[in-house]
PDB file of N, CA and C in Angstrom:
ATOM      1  N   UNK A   1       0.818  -1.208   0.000  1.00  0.00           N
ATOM      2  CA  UNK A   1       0.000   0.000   0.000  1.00  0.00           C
ATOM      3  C   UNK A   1       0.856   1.265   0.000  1.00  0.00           C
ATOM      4  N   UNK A   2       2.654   0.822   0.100  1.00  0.00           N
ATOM      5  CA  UNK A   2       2.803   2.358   0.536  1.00  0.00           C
ATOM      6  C   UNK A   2       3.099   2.808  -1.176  1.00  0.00           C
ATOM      7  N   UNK A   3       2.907   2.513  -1.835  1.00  0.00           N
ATOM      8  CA  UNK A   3       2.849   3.257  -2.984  1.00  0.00           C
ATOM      9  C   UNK A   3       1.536   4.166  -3.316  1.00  0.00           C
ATOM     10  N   UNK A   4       0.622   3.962  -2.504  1.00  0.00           N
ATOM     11  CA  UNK A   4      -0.585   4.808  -2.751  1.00  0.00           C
ATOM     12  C   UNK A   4      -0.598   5.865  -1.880  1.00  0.00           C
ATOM     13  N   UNK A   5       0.379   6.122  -1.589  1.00  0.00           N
ATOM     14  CA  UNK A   5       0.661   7.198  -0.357  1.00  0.00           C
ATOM     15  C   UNK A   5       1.983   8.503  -0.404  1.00  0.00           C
ATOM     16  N   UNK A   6       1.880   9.497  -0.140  1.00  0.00           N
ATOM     17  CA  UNK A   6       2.849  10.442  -0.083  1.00  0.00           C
ATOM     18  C   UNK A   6       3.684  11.233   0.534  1.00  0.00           C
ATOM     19  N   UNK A   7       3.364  10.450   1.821  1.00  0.00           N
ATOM     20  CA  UNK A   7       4.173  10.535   3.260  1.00  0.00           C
ATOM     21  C   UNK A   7       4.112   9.372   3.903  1.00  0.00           C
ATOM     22  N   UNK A   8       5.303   8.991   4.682  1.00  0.00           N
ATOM     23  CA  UNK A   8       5.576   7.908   5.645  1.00  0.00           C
ATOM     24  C   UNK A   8       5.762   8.899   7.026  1.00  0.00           C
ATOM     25  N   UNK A   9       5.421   7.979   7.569  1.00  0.00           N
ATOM     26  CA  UNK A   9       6.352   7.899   9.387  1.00  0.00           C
ATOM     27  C   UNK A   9       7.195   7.290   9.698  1.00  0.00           C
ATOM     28  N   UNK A  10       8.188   7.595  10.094  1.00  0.00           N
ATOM     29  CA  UNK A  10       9.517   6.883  10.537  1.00  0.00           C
ATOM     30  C   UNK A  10       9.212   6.512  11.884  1.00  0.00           C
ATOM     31  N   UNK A  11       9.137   4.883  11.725  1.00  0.00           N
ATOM     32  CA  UNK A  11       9.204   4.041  13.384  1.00  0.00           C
ATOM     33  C   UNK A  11      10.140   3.186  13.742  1.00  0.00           C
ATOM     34  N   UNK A  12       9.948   3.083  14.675  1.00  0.00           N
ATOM     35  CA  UNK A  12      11.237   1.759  15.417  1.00  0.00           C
ATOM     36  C   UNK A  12      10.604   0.372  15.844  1.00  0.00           C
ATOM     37  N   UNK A  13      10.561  -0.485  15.029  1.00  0.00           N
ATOM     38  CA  UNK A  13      10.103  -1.684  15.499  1.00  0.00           C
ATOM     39  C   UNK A  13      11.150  -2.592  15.502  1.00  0.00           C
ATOM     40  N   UNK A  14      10.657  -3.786  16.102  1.00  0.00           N
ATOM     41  CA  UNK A  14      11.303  -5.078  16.444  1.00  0.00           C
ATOM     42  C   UNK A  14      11.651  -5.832  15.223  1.00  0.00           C
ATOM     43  N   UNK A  15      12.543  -6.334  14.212  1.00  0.00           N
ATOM     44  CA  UNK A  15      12.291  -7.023  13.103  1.00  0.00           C
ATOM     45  C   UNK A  15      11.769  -7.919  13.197  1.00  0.00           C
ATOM     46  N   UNK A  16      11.318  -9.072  14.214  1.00  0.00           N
ATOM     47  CA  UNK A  16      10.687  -9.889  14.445  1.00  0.00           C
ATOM     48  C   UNK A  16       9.233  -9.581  13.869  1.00  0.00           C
ATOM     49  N   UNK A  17       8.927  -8.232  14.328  1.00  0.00           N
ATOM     50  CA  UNK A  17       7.482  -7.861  14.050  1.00  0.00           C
ATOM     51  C   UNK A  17       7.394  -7.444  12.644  1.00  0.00           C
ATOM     52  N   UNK A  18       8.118  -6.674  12.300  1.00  0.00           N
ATOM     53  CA  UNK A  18       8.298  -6.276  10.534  1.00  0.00           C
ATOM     54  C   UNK A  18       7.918  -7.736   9.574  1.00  0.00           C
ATOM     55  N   UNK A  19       8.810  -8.588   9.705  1.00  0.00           N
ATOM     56  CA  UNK A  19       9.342  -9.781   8.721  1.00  0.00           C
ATOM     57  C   UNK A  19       8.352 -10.495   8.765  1.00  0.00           C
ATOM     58  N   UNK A  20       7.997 -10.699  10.515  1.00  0.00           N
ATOM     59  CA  UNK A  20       6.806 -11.881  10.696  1.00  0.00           C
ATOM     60  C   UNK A  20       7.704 -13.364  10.150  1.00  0.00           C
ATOM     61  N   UNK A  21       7.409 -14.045  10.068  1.00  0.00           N
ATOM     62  CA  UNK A  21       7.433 -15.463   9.737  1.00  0.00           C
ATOM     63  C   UNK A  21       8.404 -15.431   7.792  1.00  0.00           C
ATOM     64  N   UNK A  22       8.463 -14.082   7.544  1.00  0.00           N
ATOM     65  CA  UNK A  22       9.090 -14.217   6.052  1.00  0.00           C
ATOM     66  C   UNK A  22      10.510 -14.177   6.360  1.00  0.00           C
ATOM     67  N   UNK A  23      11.025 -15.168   5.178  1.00  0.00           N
ATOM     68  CA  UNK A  23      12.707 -14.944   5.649  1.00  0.00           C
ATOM     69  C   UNK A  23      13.263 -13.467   4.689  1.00  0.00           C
ATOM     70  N   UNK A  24      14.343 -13.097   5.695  1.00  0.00           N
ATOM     71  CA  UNK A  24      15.059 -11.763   5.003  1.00  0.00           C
ATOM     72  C   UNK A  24      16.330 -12.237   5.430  1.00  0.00           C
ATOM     73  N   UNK A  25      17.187 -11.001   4.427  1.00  0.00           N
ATOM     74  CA  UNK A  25      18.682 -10.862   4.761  1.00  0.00           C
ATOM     75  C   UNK A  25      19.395  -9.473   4.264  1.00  0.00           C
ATOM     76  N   UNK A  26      20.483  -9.511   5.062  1.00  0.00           N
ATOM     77  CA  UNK A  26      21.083  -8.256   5.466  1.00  0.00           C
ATOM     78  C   UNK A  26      21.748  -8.039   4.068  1.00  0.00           C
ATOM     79  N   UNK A  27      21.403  -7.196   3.299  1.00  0.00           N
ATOM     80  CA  UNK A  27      21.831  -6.362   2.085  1.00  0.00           C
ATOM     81  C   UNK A  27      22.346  -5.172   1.795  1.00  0.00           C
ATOM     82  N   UNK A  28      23.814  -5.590   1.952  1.00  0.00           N
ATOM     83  CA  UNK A  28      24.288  -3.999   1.712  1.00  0.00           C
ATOM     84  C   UNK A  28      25.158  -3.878   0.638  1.00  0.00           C
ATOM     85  N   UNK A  29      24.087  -3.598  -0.582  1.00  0.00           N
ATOM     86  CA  UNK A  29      24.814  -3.528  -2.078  1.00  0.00           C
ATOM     87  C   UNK A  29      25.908  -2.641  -2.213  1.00  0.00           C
ATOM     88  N   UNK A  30      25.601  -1.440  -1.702  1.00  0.00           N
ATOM     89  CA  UNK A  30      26.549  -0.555  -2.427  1.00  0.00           C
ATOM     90  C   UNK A  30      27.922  -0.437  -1.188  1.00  0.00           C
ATOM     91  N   UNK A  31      27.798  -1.539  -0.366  1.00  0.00           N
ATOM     92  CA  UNK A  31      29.459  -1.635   0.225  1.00  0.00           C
ATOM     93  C   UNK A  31      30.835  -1.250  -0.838  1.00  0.00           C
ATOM     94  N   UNK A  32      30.842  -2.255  -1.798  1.00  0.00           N
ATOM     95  CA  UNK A  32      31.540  -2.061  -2.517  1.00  0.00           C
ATOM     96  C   UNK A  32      31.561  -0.838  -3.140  1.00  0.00           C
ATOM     97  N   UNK A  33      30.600   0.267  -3.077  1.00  0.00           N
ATOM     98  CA  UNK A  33      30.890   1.551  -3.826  1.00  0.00           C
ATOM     99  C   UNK A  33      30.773   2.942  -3.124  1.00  0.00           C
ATOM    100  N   UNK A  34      30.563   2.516  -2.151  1.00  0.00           N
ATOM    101  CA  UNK A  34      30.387   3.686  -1.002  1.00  0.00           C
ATOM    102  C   UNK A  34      30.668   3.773   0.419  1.00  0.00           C
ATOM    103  N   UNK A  35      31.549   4.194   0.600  1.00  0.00           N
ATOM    104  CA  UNK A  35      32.046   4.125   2.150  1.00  0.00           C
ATOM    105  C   UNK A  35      30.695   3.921   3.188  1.00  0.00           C
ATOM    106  N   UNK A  36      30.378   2.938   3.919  1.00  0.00           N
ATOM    107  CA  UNK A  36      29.346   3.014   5.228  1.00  0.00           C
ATOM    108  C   UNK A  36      29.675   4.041   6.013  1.00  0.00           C
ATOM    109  N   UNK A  37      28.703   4.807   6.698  1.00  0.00           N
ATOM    110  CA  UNK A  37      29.037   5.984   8.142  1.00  0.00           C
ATOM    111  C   UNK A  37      29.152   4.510   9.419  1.00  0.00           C
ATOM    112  N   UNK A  38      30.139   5.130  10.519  1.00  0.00           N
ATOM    113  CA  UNK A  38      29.991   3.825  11.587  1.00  0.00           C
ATOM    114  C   UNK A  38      29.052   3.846  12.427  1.00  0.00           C
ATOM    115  N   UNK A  39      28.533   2.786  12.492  1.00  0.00           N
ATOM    116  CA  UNK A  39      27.115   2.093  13.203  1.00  0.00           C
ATOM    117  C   UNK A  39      26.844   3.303  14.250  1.00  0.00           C
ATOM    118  N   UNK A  40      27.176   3.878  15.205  1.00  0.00           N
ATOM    119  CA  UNK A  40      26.929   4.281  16.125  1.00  0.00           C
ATOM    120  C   UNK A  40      26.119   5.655  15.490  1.00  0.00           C
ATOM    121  N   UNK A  41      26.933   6.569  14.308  1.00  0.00           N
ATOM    122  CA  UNK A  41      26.229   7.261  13.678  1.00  0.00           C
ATOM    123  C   UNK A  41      24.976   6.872  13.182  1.00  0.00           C
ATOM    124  N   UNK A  42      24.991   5.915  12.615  1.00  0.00           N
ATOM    125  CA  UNK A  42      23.492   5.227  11.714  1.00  0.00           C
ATOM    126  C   UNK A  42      22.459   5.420  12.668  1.00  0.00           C
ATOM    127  N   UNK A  43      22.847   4.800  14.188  1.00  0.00           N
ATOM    128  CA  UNK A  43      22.087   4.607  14.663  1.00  0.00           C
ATOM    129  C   UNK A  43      21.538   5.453  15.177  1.00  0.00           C
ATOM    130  N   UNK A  44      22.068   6.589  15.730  1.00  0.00           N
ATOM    131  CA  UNK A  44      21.414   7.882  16.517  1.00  0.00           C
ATOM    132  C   UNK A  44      20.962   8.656  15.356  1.00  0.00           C
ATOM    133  N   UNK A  45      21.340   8.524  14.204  1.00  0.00           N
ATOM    134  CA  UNK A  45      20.395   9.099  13.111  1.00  0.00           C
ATOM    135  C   UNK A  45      18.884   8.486  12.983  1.00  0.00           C
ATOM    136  N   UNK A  46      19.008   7.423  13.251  1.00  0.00           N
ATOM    137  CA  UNK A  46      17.758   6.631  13.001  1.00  0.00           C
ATOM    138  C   UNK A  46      17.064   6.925  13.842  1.00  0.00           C
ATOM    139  N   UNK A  47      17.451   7.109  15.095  1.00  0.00           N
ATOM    140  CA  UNK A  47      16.547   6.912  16.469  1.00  0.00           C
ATOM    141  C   UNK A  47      16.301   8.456  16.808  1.00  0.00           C
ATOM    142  N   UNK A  48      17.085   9.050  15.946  1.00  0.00           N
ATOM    143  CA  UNK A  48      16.721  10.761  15.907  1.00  0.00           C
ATOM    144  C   UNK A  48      15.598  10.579  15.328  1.00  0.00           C
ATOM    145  N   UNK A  49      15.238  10.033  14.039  1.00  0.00           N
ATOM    146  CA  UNK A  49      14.091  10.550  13.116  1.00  0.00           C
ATOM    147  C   UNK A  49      12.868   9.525  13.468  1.00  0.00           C
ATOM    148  N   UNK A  50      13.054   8.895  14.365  1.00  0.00           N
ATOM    149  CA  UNK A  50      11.594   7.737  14.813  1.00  0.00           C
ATOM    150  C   UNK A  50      10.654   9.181  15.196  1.00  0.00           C
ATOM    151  N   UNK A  51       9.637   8.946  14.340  1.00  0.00           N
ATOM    152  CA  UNK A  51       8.188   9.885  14.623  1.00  0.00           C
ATOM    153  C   UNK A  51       8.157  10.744  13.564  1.00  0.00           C
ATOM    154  N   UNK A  52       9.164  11.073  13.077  1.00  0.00           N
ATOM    155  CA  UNK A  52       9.176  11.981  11.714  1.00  0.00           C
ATOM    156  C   UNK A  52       8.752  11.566  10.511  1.00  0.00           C
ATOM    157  N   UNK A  53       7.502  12.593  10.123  1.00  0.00           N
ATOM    158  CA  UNK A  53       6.539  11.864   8.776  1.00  0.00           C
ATOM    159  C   UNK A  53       7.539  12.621   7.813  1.00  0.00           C
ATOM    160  N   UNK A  54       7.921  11.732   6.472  1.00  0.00           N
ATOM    161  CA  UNK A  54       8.267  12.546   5.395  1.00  0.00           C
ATOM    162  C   UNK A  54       7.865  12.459   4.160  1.00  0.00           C
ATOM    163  N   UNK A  55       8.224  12.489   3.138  1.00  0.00           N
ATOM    164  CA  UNK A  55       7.749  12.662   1.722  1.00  0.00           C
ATOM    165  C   UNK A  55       8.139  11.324   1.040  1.00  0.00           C
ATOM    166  N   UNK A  56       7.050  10.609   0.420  1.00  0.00           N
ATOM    167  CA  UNK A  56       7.053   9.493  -0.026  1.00  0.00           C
ATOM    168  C   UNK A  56       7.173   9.408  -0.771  1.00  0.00           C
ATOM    169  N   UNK A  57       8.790   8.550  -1.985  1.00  0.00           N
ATOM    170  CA  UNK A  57       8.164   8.380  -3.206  1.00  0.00           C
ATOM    171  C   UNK A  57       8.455   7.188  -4.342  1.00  0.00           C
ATOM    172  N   UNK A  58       7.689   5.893  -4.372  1.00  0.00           N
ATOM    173  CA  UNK A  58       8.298   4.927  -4.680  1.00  0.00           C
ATOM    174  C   UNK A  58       9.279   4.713  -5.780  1.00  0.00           C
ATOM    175  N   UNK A  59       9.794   5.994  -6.430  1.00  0.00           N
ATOM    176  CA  UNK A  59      10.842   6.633  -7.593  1.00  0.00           C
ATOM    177  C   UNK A  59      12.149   7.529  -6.784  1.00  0.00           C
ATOM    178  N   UNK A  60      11.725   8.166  -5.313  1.00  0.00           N
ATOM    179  CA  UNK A  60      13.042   8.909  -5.446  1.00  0.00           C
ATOM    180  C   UNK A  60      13.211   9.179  -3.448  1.00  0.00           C
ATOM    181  N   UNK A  61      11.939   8.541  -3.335  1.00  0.00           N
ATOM    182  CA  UNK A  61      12.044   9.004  -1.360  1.00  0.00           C
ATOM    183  C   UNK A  61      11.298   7.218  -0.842  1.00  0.00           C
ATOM    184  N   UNK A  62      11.797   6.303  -1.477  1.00  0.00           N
ATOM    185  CA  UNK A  62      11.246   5.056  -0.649  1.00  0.00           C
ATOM    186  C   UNK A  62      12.090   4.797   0.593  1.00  0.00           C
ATOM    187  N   UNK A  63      11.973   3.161   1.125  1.00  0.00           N
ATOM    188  CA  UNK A  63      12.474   2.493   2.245  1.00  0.00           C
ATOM    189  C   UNK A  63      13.868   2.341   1.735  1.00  0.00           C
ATOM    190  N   UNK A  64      14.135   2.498   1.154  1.00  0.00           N
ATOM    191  CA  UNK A  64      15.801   1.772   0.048  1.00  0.00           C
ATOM    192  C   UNK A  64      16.533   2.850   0.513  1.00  0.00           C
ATOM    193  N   UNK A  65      15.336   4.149  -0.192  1.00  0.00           N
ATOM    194  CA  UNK A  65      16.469   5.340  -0.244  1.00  0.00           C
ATOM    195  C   UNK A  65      16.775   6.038   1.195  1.00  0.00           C
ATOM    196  N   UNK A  66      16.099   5.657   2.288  1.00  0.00           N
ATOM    197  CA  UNK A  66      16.278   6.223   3.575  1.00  0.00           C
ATOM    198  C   UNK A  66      17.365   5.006   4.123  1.00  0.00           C
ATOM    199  N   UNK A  67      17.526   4.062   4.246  1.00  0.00           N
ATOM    200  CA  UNK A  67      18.493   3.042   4.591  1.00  0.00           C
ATOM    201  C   UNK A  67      19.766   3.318   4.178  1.00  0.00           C
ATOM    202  N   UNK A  68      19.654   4.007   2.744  1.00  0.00           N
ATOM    203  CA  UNK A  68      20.638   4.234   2.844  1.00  0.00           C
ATOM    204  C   UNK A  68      21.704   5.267   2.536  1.00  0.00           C
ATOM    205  N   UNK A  69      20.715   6.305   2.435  1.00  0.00           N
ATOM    206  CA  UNK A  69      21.099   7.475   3.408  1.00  0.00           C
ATOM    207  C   UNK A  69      21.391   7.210   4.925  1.00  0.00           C
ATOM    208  N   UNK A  70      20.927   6.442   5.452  1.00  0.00           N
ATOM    209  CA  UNK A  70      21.476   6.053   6.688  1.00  0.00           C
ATOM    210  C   UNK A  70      22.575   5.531   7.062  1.00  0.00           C
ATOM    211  N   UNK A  71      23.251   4.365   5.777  1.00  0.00           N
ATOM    212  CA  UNK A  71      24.183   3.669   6.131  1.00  0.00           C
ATOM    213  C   UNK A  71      25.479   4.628   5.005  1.00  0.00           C
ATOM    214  N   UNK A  72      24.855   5.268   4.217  1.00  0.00           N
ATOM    215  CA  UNK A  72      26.203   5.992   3.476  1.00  0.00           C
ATOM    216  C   UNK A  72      26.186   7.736   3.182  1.00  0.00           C
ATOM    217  N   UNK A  73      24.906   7.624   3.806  1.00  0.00           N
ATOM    218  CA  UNK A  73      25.177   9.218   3.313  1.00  0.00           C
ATOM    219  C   UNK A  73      24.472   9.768   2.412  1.00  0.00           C
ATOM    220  N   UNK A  74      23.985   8.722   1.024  1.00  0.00           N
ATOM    221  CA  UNK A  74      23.581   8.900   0.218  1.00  0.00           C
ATOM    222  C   UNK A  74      22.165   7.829  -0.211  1.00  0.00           C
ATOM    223  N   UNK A  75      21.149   8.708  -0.609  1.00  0.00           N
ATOM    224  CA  UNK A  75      19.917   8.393  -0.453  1.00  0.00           C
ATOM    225  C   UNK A  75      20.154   7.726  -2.103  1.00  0.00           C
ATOM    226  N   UNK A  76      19.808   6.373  -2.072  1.00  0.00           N
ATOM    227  CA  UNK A  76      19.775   5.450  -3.491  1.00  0.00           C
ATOM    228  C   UNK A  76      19.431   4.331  -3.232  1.00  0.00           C
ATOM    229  N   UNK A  77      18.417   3.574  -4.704  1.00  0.00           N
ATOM    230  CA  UNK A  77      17.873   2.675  -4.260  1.00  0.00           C
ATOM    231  C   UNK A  77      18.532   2.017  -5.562  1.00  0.00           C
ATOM    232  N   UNK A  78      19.074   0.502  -5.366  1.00  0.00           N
ATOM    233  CA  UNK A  78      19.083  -0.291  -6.644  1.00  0.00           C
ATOM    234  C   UNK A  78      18.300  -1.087  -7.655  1.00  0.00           C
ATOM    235  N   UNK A  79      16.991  -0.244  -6.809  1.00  0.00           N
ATOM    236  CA  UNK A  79      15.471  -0.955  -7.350  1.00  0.00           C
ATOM    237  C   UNK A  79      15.534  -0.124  -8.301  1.00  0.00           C
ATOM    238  N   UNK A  80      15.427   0.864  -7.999  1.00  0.00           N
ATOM    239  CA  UNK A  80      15.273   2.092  -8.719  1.00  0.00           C
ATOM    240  C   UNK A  80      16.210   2.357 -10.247  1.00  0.00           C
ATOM    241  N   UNK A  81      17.461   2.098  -9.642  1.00  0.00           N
ATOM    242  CA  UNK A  81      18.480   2.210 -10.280  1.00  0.00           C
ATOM    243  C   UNK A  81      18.563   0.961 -11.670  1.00  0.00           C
ATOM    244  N   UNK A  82      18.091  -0.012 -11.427  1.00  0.00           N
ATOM    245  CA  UNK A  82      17.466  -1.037 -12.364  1.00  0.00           C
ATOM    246  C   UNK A  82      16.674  -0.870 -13.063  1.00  0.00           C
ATOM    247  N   UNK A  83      15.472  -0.129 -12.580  1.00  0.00           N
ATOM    248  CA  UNK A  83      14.044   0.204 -13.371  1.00  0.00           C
ATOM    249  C   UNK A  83      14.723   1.530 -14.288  1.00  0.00           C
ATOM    250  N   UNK A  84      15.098   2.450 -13.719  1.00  0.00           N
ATOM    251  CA  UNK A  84      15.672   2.942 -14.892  1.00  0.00           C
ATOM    252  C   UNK A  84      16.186   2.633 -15.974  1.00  0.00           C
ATOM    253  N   UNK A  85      17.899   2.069 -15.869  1.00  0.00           N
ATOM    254  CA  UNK A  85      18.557   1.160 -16.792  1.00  0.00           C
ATOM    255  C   UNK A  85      17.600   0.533 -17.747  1.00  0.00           C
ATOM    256  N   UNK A  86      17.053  -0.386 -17.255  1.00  0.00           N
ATOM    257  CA  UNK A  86      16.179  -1.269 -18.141  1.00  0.00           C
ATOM    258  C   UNK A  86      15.191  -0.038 -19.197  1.00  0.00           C
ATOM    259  N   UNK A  87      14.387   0.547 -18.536  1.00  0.00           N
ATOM    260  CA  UNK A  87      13.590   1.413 -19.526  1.00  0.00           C
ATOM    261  C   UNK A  87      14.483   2.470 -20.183  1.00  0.00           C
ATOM    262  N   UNK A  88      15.661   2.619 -19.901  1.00  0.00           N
ATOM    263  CA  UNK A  88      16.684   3.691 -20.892  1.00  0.00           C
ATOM    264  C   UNK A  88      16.960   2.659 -22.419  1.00  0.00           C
ATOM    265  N   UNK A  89      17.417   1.238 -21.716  1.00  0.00           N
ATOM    266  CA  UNK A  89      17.730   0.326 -22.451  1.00  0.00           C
ATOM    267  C   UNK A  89      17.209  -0.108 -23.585  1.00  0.00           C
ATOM    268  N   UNK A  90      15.808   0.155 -23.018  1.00  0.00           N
ATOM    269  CA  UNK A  90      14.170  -0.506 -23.825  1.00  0.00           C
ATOM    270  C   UNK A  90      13.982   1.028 -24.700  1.00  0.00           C
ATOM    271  N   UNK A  91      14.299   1.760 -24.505  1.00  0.00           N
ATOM    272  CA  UNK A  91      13.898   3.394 -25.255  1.00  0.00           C
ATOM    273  C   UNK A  91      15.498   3.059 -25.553  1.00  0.00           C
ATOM    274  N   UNK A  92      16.100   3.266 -26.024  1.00  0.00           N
ATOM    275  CA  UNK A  92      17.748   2.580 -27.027  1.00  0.00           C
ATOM    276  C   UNK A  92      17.257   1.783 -27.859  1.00  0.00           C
ATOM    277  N   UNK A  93      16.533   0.767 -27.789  1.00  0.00           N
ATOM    278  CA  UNK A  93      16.815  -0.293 -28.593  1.00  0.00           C
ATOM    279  C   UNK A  93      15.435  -0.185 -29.334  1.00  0.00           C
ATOM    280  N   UNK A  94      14.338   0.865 -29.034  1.00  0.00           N
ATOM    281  CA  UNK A  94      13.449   1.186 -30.027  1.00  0.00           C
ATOM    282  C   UNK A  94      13.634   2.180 -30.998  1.00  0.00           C
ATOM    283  N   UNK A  95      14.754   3.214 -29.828  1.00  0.00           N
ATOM    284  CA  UNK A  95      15.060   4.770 -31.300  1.00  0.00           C
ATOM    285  C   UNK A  95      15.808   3.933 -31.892  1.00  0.00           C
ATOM    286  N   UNK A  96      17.000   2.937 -31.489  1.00  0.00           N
ATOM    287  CA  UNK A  96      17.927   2.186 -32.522  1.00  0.00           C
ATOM    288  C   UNK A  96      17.351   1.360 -33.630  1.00  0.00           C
ATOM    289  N   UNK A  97      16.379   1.117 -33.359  1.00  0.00           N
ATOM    290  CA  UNK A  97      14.983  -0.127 -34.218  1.00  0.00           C
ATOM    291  C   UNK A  97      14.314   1.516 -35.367  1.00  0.00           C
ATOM    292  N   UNK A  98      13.857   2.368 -35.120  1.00  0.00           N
ATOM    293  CA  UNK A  98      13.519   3.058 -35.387  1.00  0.00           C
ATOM    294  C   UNK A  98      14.238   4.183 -36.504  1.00  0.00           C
ATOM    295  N   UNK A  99      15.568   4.013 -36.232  1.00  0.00           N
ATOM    296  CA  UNK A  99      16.477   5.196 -37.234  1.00  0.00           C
ATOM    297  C   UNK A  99      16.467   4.022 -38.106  1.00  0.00           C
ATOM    298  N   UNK A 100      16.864   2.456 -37.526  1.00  0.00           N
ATOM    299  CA  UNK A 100      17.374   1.772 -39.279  1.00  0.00           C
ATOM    300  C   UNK A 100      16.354   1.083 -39.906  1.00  0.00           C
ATOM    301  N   UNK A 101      14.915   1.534 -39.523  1.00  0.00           N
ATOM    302  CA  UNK A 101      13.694   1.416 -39.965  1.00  0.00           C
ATOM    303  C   UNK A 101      14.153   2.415 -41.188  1.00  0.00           C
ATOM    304  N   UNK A 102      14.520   4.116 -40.778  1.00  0.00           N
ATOM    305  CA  UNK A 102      14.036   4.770 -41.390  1.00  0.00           C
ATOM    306  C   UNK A 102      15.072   4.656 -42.365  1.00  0.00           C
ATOM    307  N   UNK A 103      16.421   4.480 -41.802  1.00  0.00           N
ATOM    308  CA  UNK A 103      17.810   4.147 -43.038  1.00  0.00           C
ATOM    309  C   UNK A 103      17.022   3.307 -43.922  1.00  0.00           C
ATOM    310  N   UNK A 104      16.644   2.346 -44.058  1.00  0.00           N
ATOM    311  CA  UNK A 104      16.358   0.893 -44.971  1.00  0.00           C
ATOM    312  C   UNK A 104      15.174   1.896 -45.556  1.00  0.00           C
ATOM    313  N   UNK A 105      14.603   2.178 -45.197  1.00  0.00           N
ATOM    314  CA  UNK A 105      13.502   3.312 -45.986  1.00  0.00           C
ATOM    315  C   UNK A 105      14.108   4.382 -46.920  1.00  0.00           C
ATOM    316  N   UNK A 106      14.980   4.843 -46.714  1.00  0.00           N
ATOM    317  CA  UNK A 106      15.653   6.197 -47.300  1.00  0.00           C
ATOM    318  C   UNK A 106      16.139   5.378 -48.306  1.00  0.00           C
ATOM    319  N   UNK A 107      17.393   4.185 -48.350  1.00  0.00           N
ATOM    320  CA  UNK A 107      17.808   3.475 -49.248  1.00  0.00           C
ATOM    321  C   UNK A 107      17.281   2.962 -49.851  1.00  0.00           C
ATOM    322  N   UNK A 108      16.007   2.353 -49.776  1.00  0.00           N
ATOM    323  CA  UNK A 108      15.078   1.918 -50.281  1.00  0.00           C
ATOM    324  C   UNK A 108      14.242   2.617 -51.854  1.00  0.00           C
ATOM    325  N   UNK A 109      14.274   4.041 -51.006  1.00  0.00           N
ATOM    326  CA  UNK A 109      13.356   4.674 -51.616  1.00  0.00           C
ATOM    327  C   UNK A 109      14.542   5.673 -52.687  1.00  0.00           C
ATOM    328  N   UNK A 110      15.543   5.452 -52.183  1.00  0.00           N
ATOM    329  CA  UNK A 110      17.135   6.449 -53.214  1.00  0.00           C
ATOM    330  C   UNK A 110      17.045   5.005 -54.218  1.00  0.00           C
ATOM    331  N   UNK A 111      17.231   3.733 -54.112  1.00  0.00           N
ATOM    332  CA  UNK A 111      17.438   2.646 -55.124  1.00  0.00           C
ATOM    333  C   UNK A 111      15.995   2.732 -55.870  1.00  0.00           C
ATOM    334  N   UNK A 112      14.883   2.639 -55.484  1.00  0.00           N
ATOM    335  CA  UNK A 112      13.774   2.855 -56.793  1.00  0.00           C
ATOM    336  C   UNK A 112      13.918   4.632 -57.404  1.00  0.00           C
ATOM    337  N   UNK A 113      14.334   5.563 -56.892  1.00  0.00           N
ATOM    338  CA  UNK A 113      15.013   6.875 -57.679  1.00  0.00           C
ATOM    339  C   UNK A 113      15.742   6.159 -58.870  1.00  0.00           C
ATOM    340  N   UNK A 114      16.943   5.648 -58.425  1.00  0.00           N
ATOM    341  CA  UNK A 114      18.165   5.316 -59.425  1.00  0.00           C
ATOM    342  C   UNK A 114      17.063   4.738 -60.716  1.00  0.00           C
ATOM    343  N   UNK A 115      16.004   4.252 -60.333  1.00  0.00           N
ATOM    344  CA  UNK A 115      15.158   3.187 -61.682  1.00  0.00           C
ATOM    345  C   UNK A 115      14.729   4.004 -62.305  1.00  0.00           C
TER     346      UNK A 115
END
């Protein structure tokens, strides 16, 4: 549901209670590309902002991007960062489909000229 929404509240729960009975695991992608702040910082940041509603946005202010702004500083999600890629990828490979549509057309239409 929180995509139908445009503010969150920042709370502190138990992960026990979050996960419930689903299995999870500790993911920290961008280790390799971004220095972590040390735990003790993370944490009084976090426990600073428990109660604070902010601006929701499943493109640029989700759960991804506050984690990790928490753990590096910098607010980024690799969900995000995927869904992009892919639709840049998918808009590439249609203007690329699309110009040698129009090349094979131009040549096309210059070789019945030459007749």
């Amino acid at each position: 549901m929180s995509v139908l929404t445009e503010k969150a509240c920042i709370r502190k729960d138990r992960l026990s209670v979050v996960v419930g009975s689903d299995r999870y695991r500790v993911n920290n992608i961008f280790d390799n590309q971004l220095p972590a702040r040390p735990v003790h910082e993370i944490i009084k940041d976090a426990e600073r902002r428990v109660g604070e509603e902010v601006d929701y946005s499943v493109t640029s202010a989700n759960c991804e991007h506050f984690v990790t702004d928490l753990r590096y500083g910098v607010p980024k999600s690799g969900q995000v960062d995927d869904v992009v890629f892919a639709t840049k990828a998918a808009v590439g490979v249609i203007a690329l489909g699309a110009v040698a549509g129009l090349c094979y057309q131009l040549a096309k239409r210059r070789d019945k000229h030459k007749e």
